[in-house]
C-alpha atoms as a PDB file:
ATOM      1  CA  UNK A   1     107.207 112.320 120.536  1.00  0.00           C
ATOM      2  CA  UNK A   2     105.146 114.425 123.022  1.00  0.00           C
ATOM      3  CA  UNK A   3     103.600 116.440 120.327  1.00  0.00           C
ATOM      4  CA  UNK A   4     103.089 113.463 117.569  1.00  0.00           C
ATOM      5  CA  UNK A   5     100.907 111.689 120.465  1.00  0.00           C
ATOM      6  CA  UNK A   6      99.325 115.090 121.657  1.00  0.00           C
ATOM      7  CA  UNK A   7      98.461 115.550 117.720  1.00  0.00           C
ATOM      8  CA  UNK A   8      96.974 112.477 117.461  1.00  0.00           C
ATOM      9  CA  UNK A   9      95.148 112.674 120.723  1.00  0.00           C
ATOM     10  CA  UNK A  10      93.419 115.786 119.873  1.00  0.00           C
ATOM     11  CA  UNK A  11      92.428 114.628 116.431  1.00  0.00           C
ATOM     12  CA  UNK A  12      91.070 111.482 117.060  1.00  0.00           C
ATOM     13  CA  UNK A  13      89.127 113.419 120.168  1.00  0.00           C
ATOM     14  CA  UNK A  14      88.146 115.872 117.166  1.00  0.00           C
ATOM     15  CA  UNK A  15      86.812 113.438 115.061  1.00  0.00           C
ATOM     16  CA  UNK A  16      84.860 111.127 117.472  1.00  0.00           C
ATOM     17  CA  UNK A  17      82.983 114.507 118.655  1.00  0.00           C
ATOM     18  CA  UNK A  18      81.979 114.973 114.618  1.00  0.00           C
ATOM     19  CA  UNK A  19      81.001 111.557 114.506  1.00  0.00           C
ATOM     20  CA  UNK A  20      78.772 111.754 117.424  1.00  0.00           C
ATOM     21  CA  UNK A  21      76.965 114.539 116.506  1.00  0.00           C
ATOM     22  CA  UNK A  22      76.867 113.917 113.123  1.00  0.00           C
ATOM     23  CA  UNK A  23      74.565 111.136 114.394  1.00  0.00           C
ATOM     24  CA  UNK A  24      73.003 112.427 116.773  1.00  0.00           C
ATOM     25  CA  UNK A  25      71.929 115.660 115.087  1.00  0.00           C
ATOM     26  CA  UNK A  26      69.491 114.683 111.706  1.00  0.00           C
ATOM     27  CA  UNK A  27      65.981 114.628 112.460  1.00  0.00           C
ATOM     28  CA  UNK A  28      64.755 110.972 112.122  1.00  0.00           C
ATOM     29  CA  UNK A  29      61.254 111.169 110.867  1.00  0.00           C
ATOM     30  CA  UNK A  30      60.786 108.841 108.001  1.00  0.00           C
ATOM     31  CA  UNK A  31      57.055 108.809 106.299  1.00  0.00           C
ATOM     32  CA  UNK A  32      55.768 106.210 104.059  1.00  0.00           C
ATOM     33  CA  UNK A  33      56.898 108.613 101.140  1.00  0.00           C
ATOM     34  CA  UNK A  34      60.518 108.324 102.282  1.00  0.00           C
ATOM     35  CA  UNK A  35      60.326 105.154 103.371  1.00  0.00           C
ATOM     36  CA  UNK A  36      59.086 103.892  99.521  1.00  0.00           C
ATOM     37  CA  UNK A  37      61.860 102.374  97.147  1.00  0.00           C
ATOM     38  CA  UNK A  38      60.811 105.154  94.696  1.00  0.00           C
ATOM     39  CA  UNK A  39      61.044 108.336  96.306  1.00  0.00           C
ATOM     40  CA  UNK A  40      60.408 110.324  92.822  1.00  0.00           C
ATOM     41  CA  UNK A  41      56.846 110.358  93.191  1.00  0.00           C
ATOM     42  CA  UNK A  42      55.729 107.997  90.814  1.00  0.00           C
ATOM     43  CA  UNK A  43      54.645 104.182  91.129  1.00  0.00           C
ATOM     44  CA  UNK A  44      57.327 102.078  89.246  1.00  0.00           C
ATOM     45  CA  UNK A  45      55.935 101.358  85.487  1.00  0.00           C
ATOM     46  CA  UNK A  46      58.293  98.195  84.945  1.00  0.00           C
ATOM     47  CA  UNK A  47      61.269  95.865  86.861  1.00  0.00           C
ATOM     48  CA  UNK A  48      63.694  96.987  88.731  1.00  0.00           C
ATOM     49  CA  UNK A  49      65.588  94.505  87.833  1.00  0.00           C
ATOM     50  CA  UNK A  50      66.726  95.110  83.594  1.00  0.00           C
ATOM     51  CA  UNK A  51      70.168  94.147  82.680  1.00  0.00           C
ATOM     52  CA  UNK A  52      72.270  97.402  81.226  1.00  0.00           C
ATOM     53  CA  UNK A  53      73.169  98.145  78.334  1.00  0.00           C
ATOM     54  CA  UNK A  54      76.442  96.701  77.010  1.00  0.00           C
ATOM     55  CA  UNK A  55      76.912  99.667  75.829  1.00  0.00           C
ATOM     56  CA  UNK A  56      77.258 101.481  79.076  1.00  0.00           C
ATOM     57  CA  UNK A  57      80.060  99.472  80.228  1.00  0.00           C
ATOM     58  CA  UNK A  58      81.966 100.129  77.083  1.00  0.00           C
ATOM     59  CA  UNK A  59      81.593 104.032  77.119  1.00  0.00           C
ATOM     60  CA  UNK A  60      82.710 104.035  80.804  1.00  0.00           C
ATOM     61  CA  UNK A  61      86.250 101.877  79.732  1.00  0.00           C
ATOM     62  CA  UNK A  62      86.571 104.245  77.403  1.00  0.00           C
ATOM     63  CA  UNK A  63      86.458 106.719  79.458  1.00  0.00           C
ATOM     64  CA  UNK A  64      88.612 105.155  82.105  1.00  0.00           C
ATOM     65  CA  UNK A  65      91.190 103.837  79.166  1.00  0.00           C
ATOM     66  CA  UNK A  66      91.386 107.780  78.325  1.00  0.00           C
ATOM     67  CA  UNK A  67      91.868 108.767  82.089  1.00  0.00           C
ATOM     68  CA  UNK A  68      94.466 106.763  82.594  1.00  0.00           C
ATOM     69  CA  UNK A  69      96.078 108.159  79.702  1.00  0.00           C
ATOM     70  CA  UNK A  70      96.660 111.401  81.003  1.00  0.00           C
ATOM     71  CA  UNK A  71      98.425 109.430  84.166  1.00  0.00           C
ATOM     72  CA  UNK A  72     100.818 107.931  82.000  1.00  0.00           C
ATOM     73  CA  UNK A  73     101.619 111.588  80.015  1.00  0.00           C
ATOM     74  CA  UNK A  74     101.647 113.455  83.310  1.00  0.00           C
ATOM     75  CA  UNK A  75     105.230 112.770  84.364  1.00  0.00           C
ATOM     76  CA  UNK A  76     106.544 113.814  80.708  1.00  0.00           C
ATOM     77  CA  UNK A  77     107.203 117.013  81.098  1.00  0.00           C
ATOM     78  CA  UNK A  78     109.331 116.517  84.264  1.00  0.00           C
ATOM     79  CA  UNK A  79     111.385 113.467  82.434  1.00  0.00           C
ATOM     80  CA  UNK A  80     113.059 116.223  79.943  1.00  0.00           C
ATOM     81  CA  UNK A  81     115.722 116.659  81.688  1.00  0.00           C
ATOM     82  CA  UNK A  82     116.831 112.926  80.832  1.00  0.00           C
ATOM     83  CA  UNK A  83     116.511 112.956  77.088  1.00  0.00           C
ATOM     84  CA  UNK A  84     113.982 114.759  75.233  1.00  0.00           C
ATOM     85  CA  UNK A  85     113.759 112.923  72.399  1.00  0.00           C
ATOM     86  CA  UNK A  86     112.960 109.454  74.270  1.00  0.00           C
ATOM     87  CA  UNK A  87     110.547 111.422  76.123  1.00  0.00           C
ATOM     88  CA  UNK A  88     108.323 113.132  73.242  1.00  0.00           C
ATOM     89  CA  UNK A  89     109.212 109.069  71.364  1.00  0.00           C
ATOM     90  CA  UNK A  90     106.874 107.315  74.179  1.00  0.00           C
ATOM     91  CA  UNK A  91     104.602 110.308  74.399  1.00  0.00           C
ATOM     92  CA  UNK A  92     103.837 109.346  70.762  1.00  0.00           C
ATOM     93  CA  UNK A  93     103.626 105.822  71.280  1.00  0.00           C
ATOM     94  CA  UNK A  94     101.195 106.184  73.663  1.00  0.00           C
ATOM     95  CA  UNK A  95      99.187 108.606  72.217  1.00  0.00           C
ATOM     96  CA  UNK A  96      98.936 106.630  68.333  1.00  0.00           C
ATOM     97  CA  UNK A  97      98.319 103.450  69.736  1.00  0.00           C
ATOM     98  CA  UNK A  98      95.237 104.715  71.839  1.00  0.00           C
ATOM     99  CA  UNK A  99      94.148 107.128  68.836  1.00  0.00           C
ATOM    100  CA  UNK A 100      94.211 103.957  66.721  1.00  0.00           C
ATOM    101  CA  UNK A 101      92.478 101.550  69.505  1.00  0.00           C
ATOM    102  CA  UNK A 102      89.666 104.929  69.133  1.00  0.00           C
ATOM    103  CA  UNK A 103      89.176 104.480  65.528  1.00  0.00           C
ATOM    104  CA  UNK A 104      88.721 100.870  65.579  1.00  0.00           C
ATOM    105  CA  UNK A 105      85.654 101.539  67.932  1.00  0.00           C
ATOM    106  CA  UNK A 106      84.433 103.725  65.845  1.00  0.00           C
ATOM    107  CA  UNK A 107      84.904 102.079  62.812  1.00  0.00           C
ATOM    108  CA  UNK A 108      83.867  98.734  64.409  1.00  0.00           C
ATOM    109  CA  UNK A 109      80.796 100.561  65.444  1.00  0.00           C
ATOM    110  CA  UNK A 110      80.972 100.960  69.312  1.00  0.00           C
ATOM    111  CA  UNK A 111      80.360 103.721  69.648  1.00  0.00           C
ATOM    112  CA  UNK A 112      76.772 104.138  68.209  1.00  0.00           C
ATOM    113  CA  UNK A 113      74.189 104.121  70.474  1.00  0.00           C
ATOM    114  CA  UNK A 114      71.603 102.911  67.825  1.00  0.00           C
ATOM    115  CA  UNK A 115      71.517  99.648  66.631  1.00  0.00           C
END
C-alpha cells in the first residue's frame, strides 16, 4: 500500500509541476494579427456561417461504418480455436452485407460529389 500511495504521490506531484509550467512558460504577446478571427492573412470574402455539405457528413459515416468494421473482424482470428467454420461464416456476413450497403451508395449516387 506504501508504494501504490508513494506512486501516486509522485505522479500527481509530476504532473501538477508540467501543468504549471506548461502555463507559465509560452510567451503571451498577442498582436492584432493574432488576435483576428482569420489568422491566414486574408480579409474574409463571404459568411462564416454556410451550412455543410450533406455530403460531408455522409463520407465521414462511411468512413466510420468502415472503421468499425475492422473492430468487429479484429477478434476473428483469435475465435479459431472455437470453430472455424462459424468464424470465417460471420466474417462473411459481415463483410457482404457492408459490401452490398457500399454498392447501394454508389449506385444510389452518394457518393458523387457533383450534382
Amino acid at each position: 500500500m506504501n508504494l501504490i500511495l508513494t506512486m501516486i504521490l509522485i505522479s500527481s506531484l509530476i504532473s501538477t509541476i508540467l501543468a504549471i509550467i506548461a502555463f507559465w512558460l509560452p510567451q503571451m504577446n498577442p498582436d492584432s494579427e493574432k488576435l483576428s478571427p482569420y489568422e491566414c492573412g486574408f480579409d474574409p470574402l463571404g459568411s462564416a456561417r454556410l451550412p455543410f455539405s450533406i455530403r460531408f457528413f455522409l463520407i465521414a459515416i462511411l468512413f466510420l461504418l468502415f472503421d468499425l468494421e475492422i473492430a468487429l473482424l479484429l477478434p476473428l482470428p483469435w475465435s479459431t480455436h472455437l470453430d472455424p467454420m462459424l468464424m470465417l461464416t460471420w466474417a462473411f456476413v459481415i463483410i457482404m452485407l457492408l459490401t452490398f450497403g457500399l454498392v447501394y451508395e454508389w449506385l444510389q449516387g452518394g457518393l458523387e460529389w457533383a450534382e
